[in-house]
Protein backbone atom coordinates (compact mmCIF):
# COMPACT_ATOMS: atom_id res chain seq x y z
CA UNK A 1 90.33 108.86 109.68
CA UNK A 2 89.13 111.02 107.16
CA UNK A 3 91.66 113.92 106.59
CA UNK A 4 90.53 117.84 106.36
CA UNK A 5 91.96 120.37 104.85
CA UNK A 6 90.84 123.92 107.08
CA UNK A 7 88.07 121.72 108.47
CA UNK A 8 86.30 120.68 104.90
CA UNK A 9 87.25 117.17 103.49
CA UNK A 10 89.73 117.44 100.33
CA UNK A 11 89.51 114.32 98.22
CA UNK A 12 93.12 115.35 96.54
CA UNK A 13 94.12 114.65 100.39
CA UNK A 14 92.50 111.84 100.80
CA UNK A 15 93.54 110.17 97.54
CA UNK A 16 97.16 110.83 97.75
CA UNK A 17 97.17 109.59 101.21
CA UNK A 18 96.07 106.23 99.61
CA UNK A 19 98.18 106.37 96.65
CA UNK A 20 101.22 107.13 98.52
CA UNK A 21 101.20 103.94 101.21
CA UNK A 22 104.14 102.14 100.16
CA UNK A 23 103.48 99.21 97.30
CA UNK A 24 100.06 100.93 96.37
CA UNK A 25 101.27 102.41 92.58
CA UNK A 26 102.88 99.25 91.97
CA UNK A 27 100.46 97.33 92.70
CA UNK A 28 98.05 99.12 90.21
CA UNK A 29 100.81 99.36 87.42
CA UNK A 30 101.20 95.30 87.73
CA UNK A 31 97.70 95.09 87.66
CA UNK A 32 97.25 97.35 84.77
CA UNK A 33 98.86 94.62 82.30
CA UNK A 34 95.75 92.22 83.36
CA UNK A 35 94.67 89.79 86.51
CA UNK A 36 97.57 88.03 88.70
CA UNK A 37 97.61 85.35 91.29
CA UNK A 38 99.45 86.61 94.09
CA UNK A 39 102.59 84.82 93.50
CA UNK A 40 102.91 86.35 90.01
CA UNK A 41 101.94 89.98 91.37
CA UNK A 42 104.48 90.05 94.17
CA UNK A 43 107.05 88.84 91.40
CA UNK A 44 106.00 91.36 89.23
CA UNK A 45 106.61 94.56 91.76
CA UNK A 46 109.75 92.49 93.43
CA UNK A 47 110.78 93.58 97.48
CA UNK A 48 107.12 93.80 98.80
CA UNK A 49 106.89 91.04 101.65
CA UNK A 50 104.08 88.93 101.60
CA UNK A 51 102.39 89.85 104.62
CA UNK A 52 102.90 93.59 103.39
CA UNK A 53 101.42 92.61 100.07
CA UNK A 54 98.47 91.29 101.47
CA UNK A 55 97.58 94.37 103.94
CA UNK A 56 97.93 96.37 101.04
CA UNK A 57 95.47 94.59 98.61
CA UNK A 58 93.00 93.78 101.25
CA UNK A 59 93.02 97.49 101.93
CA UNK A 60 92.71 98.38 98.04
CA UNK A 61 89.76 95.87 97.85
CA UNK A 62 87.89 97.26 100.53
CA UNK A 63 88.58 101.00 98.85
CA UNK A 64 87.04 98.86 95.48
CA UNK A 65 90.29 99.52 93.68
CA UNK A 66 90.79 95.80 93.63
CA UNK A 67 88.70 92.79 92.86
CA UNK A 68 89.54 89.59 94.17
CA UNK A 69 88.14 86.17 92.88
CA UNK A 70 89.02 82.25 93.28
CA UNK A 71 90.59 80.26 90.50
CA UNK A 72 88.50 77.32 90.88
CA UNK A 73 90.31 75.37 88.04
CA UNK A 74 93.72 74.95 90.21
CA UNK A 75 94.32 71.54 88.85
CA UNK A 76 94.20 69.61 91.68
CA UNK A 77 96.09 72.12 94.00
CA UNK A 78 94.57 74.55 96.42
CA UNK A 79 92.55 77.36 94.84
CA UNK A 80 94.35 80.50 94.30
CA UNK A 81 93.37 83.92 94.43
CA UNK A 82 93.33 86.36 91.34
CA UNK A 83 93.48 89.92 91.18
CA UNK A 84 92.23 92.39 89.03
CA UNK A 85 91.33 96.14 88.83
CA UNK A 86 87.61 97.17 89.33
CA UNK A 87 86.68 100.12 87.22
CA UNK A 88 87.54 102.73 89.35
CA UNK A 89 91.44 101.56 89.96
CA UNK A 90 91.47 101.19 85.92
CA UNK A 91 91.16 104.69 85.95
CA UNK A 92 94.13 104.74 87.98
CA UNK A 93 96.25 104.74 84.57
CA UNK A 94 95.35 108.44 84.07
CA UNK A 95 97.51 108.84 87.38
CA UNK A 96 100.20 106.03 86.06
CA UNK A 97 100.38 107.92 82.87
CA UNK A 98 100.95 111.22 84.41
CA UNK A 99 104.10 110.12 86.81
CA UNK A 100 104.98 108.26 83.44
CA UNK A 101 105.15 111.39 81.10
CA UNK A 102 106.38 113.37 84.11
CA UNK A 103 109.42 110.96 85.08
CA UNK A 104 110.17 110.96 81.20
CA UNK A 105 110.76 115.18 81.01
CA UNK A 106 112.11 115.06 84.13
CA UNK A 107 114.46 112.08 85.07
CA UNK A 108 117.23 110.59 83.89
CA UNK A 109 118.15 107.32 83.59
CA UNK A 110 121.49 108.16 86.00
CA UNK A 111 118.37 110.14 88.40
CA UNK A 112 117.25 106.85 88.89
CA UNK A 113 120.16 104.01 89.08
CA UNK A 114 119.25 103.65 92.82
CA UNK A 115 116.06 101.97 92.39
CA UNK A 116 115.84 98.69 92.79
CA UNK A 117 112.59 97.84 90.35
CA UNK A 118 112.85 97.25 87.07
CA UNK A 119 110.92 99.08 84.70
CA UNK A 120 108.37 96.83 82.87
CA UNK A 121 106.59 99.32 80.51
């Protein structure tokens, strides 16, 4: 469902509904360093379940945030799917730069000894 905003669409709306599903930013951000299989993604965000993980990029494919291809050169195992940012979800690190430069002026590192996920640049 598209959302509206006093009956017209609002993109801001729309986009932060999608950014803010659970796993979505981390996803990007652990995508921003380059492909990953899924293995190595889900080890790179840490606590996401795998069937989780996999709603979320199948939805972030279909919004072409996401590409997915086949690692044909498995050796010998089963092929494995990689993961990488289209275009339009590299442009995503405008947005990861912002919360970045944000958390920096505004959080401490005591504001945010709850969280569970590491920090990885």
């Amino acid at each position: 469902m598209i959302q509206q905003q006093d009956g017209v669409f609002c993109p801001v709306y729309r986009a932060i509904g999608v950014l803010q599903e659970k796993w979505v930013l981390h996803i990007v951000r652990s995508l921003l360093g380059g492909p990953k299989g899924f293995n190595e993604l889900s080890r790179a965000i840490g606590g996401c379940n795998s069937a989780t993980l996999t709603q979320r990029l199948e939805g972030l494919e279909t919004l072409g945030i996401i590409s997915k291809a086949t690692d044909q050169e498995a050796q010998g195992k089963l092929a494995r799917s990689i993961y990488a940012l289209t275009p339009a979800g590299l442009e995503l690190q405008r947005v990861i730069a912002a919360i970045s430069d944000w958390a920096d002026a505004h959080l401490s590192e005591e504001d945010t000894l709850s969280l569970k996920t590491p920090c990885a640049g």
